[in-house]
C-alpha atoms as a PDB file:
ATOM      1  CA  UNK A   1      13.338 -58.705   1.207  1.00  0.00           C
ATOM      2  CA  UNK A   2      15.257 -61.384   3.465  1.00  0.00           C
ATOM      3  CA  UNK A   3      12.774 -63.781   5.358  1.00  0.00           C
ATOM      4  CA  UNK A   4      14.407 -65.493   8.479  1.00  0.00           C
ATOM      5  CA  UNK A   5      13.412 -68.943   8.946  1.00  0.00           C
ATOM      6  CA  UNK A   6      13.183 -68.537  12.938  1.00  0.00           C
ATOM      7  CA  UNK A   7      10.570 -66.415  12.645  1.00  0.00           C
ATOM      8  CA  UNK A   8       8.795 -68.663  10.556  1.00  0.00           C
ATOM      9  CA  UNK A   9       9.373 -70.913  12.955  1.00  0.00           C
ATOM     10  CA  UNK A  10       8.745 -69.109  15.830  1.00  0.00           C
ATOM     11  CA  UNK A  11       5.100 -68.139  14.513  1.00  0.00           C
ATOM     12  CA  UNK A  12       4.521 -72.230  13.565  1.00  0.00           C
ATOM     13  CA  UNK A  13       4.166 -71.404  10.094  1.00  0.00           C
ATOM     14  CA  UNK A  14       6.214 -74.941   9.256  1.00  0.00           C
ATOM     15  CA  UNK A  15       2.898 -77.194  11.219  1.00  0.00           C
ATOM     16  CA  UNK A  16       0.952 -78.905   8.089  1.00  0.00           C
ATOM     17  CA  UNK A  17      -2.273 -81.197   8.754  1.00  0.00           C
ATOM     18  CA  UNK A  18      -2.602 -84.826   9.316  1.00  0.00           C
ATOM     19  CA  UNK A  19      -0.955 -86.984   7.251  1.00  0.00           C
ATOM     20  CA  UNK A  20      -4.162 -88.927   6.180  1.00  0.00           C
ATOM     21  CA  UNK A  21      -5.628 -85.408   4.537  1.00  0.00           C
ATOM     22  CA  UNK A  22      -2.961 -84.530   3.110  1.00  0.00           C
ATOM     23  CA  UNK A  23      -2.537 -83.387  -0.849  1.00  0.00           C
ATOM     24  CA  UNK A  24      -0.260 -85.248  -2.404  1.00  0.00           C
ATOM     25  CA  UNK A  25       0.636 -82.386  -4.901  1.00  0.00           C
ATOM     26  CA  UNK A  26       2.098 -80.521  -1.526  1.00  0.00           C
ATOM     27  CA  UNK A  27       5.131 -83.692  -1.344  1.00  0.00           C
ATOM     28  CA  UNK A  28       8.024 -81.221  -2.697  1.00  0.00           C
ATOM     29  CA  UNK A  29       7.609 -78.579   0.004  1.00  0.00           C
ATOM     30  CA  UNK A  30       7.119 -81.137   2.757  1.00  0.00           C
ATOM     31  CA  UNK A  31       9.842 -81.736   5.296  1.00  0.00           C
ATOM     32  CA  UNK A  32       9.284 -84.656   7.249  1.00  0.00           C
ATOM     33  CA  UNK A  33       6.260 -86.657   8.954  1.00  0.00           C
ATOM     34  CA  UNK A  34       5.976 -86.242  13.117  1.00  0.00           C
ATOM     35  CA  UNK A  35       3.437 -87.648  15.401  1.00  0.00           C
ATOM     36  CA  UNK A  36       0.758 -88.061  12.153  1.00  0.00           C
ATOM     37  CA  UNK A  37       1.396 -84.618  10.936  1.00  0.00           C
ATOM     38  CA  UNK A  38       3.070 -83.044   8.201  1.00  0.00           C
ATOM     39  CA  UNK A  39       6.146 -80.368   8.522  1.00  0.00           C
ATOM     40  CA  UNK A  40       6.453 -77.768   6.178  1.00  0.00           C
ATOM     41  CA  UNK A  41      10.306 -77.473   4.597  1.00  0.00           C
ATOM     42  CA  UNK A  42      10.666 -73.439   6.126  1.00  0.00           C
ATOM     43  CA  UNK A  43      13.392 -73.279   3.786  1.00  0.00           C
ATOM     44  CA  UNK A  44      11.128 -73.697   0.803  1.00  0.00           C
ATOM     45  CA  UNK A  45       8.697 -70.878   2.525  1.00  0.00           C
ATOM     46  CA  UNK A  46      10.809 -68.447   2.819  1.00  0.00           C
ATOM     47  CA  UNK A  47      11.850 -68.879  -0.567  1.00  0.00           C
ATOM     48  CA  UNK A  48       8.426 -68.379  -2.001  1.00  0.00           C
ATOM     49  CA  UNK A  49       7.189 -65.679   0.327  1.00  0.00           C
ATOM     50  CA  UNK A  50      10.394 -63.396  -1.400  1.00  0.00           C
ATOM     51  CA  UNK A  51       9.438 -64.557  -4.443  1.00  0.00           C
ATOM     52  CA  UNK A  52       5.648 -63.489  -3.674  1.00  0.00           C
ATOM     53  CA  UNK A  53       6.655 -60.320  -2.008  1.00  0.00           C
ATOM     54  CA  UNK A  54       8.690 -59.356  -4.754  1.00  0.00           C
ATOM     55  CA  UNK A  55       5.532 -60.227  -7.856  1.00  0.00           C
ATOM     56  CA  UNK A  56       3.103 -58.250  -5.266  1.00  0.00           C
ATOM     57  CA  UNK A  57       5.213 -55.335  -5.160  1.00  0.00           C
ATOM     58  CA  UNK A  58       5.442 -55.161  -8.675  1.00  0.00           C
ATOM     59  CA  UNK A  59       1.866 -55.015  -8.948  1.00  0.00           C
ATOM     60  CA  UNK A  60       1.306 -52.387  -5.807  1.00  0.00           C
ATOM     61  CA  UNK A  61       3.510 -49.918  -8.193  1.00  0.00           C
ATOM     62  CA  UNK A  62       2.377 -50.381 -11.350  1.00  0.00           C
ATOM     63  CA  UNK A  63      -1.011 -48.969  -9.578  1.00  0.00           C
ATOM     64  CA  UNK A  64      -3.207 -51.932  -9.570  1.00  0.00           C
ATOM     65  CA  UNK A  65      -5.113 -52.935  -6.571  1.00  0.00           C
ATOM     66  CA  UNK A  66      -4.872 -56.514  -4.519  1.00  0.00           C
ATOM     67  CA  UNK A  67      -7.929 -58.413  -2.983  1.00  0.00           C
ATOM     68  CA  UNK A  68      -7.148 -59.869  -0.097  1.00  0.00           C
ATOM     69  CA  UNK A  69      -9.833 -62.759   0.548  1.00  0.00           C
ATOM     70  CA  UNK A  70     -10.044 -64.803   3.783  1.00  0.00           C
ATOM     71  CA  UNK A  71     -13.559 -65.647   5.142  1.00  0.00           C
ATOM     72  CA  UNK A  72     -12.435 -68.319   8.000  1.00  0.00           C
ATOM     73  CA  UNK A  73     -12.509 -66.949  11.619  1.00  0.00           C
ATOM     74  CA  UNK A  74      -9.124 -67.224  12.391  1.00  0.00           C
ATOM     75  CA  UNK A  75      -7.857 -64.678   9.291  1.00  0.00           C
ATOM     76  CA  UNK A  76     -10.669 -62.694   9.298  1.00  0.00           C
ATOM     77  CA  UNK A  77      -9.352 -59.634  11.707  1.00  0.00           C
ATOM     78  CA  UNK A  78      -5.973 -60.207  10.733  1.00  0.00           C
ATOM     79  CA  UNK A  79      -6.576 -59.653   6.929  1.00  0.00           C
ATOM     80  CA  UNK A  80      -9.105 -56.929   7.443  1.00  0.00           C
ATOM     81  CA  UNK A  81      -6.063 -54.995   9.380  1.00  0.00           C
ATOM     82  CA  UNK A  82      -2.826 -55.642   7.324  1.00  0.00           C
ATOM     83  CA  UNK A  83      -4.995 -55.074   3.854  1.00  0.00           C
ATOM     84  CA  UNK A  84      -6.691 -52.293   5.479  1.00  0.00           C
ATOM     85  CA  UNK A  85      -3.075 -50.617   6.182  1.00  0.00           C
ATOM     86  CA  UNK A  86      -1.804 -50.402   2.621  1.00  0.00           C
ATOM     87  CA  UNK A  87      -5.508 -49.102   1.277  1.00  0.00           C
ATOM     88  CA  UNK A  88      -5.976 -52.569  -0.440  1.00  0.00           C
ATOM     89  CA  UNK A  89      -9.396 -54.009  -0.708  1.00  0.00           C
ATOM     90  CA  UNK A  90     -10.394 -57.342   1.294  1.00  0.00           C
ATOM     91  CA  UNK A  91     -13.270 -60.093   1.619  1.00  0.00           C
ATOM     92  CA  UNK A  92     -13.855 -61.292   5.138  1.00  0.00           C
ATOM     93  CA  UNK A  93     -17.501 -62.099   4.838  1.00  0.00           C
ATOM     94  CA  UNK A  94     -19.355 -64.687   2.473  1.00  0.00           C
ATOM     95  CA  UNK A  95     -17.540 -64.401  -0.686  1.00  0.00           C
ATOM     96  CA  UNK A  96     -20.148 -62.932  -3.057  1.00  0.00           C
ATOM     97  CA  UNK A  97     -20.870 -64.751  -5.734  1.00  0.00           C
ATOM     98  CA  UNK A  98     -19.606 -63.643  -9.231  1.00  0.00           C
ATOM     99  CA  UNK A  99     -17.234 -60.966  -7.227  1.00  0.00           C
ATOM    100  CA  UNK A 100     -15.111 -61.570 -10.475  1.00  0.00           C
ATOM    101  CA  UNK A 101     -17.040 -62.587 -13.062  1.00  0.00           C
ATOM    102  CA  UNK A 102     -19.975 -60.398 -12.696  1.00  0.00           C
ATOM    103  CA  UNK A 103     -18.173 -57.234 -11.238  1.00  0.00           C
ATOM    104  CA  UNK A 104     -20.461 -55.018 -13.273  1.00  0.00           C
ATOM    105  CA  UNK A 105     -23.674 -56.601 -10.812  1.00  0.00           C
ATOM    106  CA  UNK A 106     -21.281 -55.899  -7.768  1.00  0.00           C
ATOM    107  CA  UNK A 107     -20.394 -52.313  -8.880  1.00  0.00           C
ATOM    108  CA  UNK A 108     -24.160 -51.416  -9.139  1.00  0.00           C
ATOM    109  CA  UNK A 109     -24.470 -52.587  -5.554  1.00  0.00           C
ATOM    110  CA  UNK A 110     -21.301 -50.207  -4.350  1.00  0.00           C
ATOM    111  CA  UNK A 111     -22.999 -47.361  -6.496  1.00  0.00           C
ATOM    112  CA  UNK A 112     -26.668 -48.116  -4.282  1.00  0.00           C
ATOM    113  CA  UNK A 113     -24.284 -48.085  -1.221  1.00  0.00           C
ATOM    114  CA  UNK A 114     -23.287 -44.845  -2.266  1.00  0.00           C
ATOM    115  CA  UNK A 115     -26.626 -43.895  -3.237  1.00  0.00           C
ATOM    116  CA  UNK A 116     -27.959 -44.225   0.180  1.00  0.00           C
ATOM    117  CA  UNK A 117     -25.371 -42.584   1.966  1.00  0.00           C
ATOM    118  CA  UNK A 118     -26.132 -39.578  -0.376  1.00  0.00           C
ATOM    119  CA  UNK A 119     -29.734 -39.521   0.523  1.00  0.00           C
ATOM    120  CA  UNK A 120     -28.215 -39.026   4.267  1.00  0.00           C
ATOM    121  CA  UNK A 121     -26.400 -36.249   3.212  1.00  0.00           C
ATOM    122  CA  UNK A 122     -28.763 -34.337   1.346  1.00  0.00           C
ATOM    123  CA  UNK A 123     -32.117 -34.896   3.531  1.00  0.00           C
ATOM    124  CA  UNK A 124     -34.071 -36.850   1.105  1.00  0.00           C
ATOM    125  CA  UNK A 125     -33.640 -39.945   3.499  1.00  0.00           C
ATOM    126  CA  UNK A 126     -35.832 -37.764   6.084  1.00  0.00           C
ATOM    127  CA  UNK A 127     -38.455 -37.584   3.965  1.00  0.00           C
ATOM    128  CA  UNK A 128     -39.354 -41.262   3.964  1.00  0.00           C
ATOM    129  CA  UNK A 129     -41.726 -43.084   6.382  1.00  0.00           C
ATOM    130  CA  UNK A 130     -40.473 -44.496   9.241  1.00  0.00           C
ATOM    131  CA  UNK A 131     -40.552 -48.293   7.361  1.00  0.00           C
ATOM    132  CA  UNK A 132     -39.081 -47.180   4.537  1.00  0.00           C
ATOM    133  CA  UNK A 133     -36.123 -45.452   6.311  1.00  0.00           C
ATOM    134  CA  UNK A 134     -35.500 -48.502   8.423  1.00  0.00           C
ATOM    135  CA  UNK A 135     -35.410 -50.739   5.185  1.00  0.00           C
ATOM    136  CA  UNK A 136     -32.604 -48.788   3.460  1.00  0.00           C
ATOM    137  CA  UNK A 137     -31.194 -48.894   7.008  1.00  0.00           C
ATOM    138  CA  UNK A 138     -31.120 -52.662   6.733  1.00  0.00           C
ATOM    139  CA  UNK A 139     -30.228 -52.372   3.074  1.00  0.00           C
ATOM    140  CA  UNK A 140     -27.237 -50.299   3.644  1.00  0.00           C
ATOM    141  CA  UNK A 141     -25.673 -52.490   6.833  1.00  0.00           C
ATOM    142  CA  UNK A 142     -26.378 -55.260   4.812  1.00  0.00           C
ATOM    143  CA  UNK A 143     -24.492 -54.078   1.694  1.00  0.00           C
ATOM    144  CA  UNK A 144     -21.463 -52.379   4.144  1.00  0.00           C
ATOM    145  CA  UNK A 145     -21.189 -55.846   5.607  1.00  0.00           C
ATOM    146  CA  UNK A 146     -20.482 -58.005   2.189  1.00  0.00           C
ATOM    147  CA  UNK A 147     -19.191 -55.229   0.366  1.00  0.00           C
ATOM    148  CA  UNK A 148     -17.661 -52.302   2.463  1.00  0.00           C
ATOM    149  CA  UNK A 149     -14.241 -53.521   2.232  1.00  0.00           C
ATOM    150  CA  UNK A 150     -14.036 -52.876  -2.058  1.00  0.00           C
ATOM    151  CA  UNK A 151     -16.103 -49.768  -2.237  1.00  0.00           C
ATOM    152  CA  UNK A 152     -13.451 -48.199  -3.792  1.00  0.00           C
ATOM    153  CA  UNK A 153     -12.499 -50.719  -6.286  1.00  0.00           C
ATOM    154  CA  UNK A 154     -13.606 -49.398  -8.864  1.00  0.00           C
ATOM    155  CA  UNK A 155     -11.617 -52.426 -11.514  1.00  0.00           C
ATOM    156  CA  UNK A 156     -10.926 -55.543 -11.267  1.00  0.00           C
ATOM    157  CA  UNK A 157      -8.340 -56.463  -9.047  1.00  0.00           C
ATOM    158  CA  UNK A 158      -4.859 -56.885 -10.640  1.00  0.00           C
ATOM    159  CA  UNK A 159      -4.572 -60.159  -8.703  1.00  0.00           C
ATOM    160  CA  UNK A 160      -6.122 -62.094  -5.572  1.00  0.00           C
ATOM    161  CA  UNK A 161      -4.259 -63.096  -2.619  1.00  0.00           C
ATOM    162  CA  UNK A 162      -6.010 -66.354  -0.342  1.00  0.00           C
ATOM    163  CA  UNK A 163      -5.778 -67.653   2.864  1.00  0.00           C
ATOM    164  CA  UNK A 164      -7.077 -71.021   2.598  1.00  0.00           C
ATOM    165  CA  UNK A 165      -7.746 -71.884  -0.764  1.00  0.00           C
ATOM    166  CA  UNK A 166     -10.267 -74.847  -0.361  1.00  0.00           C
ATOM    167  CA  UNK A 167     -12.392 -72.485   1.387  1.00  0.00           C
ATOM    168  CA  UNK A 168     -12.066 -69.809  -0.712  1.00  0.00           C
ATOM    169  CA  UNK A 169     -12.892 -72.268  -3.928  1.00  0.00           C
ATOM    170  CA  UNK A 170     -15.207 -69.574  -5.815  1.00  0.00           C
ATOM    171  CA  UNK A 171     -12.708 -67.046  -5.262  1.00  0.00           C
ATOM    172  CA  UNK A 172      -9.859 -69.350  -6.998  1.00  0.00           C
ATOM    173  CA  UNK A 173     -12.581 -70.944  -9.760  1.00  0.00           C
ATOM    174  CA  UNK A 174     -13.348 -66.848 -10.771  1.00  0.00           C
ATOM    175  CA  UNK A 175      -9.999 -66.034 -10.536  1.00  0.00           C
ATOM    176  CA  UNK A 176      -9.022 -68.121 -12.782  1.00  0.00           C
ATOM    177  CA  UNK A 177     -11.632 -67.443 -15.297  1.00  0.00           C
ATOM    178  CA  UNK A 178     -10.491 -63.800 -15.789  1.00  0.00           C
ATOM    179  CA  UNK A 179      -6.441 -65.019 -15.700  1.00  0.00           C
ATOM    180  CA  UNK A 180      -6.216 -62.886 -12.521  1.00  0.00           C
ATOM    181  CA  UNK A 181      -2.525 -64.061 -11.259  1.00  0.00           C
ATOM    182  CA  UNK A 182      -3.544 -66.040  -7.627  1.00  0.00           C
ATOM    183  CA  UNK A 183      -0.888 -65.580  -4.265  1.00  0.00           C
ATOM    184  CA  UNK A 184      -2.072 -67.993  -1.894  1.00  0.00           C
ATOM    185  CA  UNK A 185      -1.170 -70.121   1.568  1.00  0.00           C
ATOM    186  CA  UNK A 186      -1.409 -73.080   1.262  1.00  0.00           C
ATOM    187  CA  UNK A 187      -1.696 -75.960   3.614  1.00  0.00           C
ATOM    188  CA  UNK A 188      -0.656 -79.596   3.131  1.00  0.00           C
ATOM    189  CA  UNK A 189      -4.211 -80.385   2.122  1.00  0.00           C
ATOM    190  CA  UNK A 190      -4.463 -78.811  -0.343  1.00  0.00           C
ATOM    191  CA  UNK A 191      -3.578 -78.500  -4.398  1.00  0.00           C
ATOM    192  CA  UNK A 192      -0.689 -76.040  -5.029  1.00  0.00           C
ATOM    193  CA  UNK A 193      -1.779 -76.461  -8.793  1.00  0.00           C
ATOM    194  CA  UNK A 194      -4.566 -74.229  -8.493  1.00  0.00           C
ATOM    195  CA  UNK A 195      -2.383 -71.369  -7.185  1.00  0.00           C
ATOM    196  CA  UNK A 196       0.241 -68.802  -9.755  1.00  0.00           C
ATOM    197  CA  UNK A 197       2.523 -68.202  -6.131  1.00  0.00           C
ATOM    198  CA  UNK A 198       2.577 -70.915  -3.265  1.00  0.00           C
ATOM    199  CA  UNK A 199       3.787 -70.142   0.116  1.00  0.00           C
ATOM    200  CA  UNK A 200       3.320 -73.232   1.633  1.00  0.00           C
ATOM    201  CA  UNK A 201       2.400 -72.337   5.086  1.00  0.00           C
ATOM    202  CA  UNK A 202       0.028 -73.412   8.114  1.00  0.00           C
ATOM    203  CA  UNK A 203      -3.346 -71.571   7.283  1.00  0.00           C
ATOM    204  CA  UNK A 204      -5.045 -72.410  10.123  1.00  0.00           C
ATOM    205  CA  UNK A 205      -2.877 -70.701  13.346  1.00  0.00           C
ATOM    206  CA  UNK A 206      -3.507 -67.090  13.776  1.00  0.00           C
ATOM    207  CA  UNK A 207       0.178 -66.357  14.171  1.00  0.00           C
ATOM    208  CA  UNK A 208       1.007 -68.101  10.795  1.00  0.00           C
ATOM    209  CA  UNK A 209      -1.224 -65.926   9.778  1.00  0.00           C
ATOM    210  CA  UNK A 210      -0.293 -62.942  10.931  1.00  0.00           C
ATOM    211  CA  UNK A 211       3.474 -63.541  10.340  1.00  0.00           C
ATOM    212  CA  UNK A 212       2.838 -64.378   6.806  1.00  0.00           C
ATOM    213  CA  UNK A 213       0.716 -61.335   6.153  1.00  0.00           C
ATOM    214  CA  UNK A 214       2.415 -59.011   7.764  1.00  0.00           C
ATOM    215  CA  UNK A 215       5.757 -59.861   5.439  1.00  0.00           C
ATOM    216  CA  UNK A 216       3.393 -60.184   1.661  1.00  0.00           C
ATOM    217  CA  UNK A 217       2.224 -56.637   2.944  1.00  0.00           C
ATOM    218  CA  UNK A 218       5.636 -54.870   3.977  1.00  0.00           C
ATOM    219  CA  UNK A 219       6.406 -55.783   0.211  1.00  0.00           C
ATOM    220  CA  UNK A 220       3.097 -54.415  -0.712  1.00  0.00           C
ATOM    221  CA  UNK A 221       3.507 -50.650   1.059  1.00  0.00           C
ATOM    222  CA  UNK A 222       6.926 -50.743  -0.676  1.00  0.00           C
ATOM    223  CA  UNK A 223       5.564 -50.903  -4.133  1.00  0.00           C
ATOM    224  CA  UNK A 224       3.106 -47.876  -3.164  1.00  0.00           C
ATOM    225  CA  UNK A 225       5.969 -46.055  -1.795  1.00  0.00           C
ATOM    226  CA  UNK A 226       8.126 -46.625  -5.384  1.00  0.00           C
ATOM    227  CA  UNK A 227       4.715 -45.986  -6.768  1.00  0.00           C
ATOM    228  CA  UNK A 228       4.253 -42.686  -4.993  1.00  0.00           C
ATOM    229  CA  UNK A 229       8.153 -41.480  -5.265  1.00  0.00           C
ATOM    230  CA  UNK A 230       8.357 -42.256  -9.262  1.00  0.00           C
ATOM    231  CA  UNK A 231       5.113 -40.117  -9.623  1.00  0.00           C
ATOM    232  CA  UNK A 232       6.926 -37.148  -7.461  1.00  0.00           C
ATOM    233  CA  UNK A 233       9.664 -37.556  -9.686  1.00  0.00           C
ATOM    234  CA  UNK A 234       8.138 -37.516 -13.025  1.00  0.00           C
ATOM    235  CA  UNK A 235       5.944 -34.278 -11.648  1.00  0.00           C
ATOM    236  CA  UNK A 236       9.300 -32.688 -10.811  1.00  0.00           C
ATOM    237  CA  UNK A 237      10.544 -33.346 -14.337  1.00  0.00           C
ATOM    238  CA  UNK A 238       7.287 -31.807 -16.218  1.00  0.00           C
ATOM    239  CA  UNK A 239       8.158 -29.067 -13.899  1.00  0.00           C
ATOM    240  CA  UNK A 240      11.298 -28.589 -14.440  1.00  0.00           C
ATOM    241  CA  UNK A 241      10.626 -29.192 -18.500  1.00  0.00           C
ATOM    242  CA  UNK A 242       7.668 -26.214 -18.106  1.00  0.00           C
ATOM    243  CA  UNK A 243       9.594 -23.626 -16.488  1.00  0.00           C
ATOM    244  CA  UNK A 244      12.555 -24.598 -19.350  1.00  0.00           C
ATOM    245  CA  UNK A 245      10.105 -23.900 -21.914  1.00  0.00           C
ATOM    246  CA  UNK A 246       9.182 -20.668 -20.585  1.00  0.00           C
ATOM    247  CA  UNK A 247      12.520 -19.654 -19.811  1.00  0.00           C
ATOM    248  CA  UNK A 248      13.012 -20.785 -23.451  1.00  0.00           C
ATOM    249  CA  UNK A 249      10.240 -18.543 -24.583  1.00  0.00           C
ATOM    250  CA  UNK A 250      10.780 -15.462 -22.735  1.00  0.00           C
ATOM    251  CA  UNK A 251      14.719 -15.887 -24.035  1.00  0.00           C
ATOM    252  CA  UNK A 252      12.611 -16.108 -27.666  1.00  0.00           C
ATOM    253  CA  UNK A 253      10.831 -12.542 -26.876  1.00  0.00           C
ATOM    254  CA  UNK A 254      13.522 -10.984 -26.065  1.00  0.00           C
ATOM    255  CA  UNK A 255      15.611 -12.034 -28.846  1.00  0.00           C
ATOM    256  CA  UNK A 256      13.034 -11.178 -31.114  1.00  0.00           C
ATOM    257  CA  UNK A 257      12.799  -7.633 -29.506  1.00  0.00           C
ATOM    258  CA  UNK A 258      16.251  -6.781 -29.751  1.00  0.00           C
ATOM    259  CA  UNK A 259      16.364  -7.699 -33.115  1.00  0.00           C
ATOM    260  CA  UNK A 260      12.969  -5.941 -33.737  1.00  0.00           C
ATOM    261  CA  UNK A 261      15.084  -2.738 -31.737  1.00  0.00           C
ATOM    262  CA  UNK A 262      18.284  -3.169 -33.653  1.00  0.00           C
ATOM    263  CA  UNK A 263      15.804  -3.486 -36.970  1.00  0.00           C
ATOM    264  CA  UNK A 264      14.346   0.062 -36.250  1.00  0.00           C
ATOM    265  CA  UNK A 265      17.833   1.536 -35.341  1.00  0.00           C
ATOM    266  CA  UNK A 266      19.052   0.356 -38.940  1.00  0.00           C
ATOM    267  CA  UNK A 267      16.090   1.634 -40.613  1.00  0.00           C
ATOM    268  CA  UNK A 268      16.441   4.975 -39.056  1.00  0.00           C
ATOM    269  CA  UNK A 269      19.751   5.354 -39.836  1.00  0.00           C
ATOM    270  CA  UNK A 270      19.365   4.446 -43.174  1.00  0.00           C
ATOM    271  CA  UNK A 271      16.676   7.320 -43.559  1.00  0.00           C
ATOM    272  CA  UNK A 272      18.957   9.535 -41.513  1.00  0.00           C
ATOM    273  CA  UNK A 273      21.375   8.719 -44.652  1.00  0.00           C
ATOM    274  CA  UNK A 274      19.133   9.036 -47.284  1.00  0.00           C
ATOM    275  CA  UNK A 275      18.436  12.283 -46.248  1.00  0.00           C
ATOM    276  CA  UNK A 276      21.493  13.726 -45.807  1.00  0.00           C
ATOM    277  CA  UNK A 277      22.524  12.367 -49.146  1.00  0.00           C
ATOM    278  CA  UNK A 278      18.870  14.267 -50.513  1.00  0.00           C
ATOM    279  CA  UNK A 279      19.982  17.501 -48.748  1.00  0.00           C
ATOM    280  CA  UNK A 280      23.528  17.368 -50.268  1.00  0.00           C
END
């Protein structure tokens, strides 16, 4: 994947934060200094969103699932759609607590989700008073809100992609715990260190965003596409490998027939003979 630097540009991916907050870990993928803020080298970007795209695809066809997390205002919609389009799960809500760490707590809450929505299904939720039914109402939105998202992740992820990791601190801290690999943006305030892939980027403009997201998710949808090809593939060979071995074994029958045919020929002309010879 080939990432142009004018549309980096374009999008204001390369604007960092003032120069008084800045990290000083972020100096070798800072540009220059202008009117008290920081520029982000593009060049650098671009660099490390192929090398991100590239990792994330990898992990998008080997069949493991990405969590998208970004709980700031700005990323919220914008995650919730480009994750949403390649069936990956996302957190744009409060980040709950021991997501990571306790997943086995978290999974009990998607199984009472589902739960619920089975009660709807079969009736039973029409048998309970009216209090009761708007509780498990309020349980339900509740849960959907925090949780809906990663319903079906049903593992832990097989690594976590951030926007804005000083916000998303738990996230990272859990993360790394559990040696989940971390893709991240990252701003000019903040510590590349804590991140596996940096793309050093403006976290805070919509269309940075956006831009970035939309490009780490093209390279996403490509992995499920290799993903969904090789397993076509490999179908079509156990296919073809099936109908060989029958063809094999009805070439085995008949084989064995003929010879079981030519067997009784023999035999009968050998009694044929041995008659004849009796006769005479």
């Amino acid at each position: 994947m080939k990432v142009e630097v004018k549309e980096l540009l374009d999008a204001g991916v390369h604007f960092g934060h003032l120069t008084r907050k800045w990290d000083p870990n972020m100096a070798p993928y800072i540009y220059m200094e202008r009117n008290g803020i920081h520029i982000i080298n593009l060049y650098k970007t671009a660099a490390k969103i192929e090398e991100t795209s590239e990792a994330l695809k990898k992990i998008a066809a080997s069949g493991k699932k990405i969590l998208f997390v970004a709980t700031k205002k700005q990323a919220k919609d914008i995650v919730a759609e480009k994750a949403g389009a390649v069936s990956m799960p996302y957190i744009t809500e409060r980040w709950p607590g021991g997501m990571l760490t306790n997943f086995i707590t978290i999974r009990k809450a998607v199984k009472k989700m589902a739960s619920i929505d089975r009660m709807k299904k079969d009736g039973t939720f029409l048998t309970l008073s009216k209090k009761e039914r708007l509780q498990v109402d309020r349980l339900r939105a509740k849960l959907e809100k925090n949780l809906g998202s990663i319903s079906d992740m049903t593992r832990l992820p097989g690594a976590l992609f951030v926007v804005d990791i000083k916000r998303e601190h738990i996230a990272i801290r859990e993360a790394q715990k559990l040696n989940i690999p971390i893709f991240a943006m990252v701003d000019t305030n903040s510590d590349p260190r804590q991140v596996d892939y940096v793309i050093p980027a403006n976290d805070d403009a919509s269309k940075s965003i956006e831009k970035v997201l939309s490009l780490v998710t093209a390279a996403v949808a490509d992995g499920l596409t290799e993903r969904k090809s090789d397993k076509t593939e490999k179908e079509g060979k156990e296919d073809k490998e099936s109908n060989d071995d029958k063809a094999e074994k009805v070439e085995k029958t008949d084989k064995s027939e003929k010879t079981e045919k030519s067997d009784k020929t023999e035999k009968k002309a050998a009694t044929k003979k041995v008659d004849a010879d009796e006769e005479e």
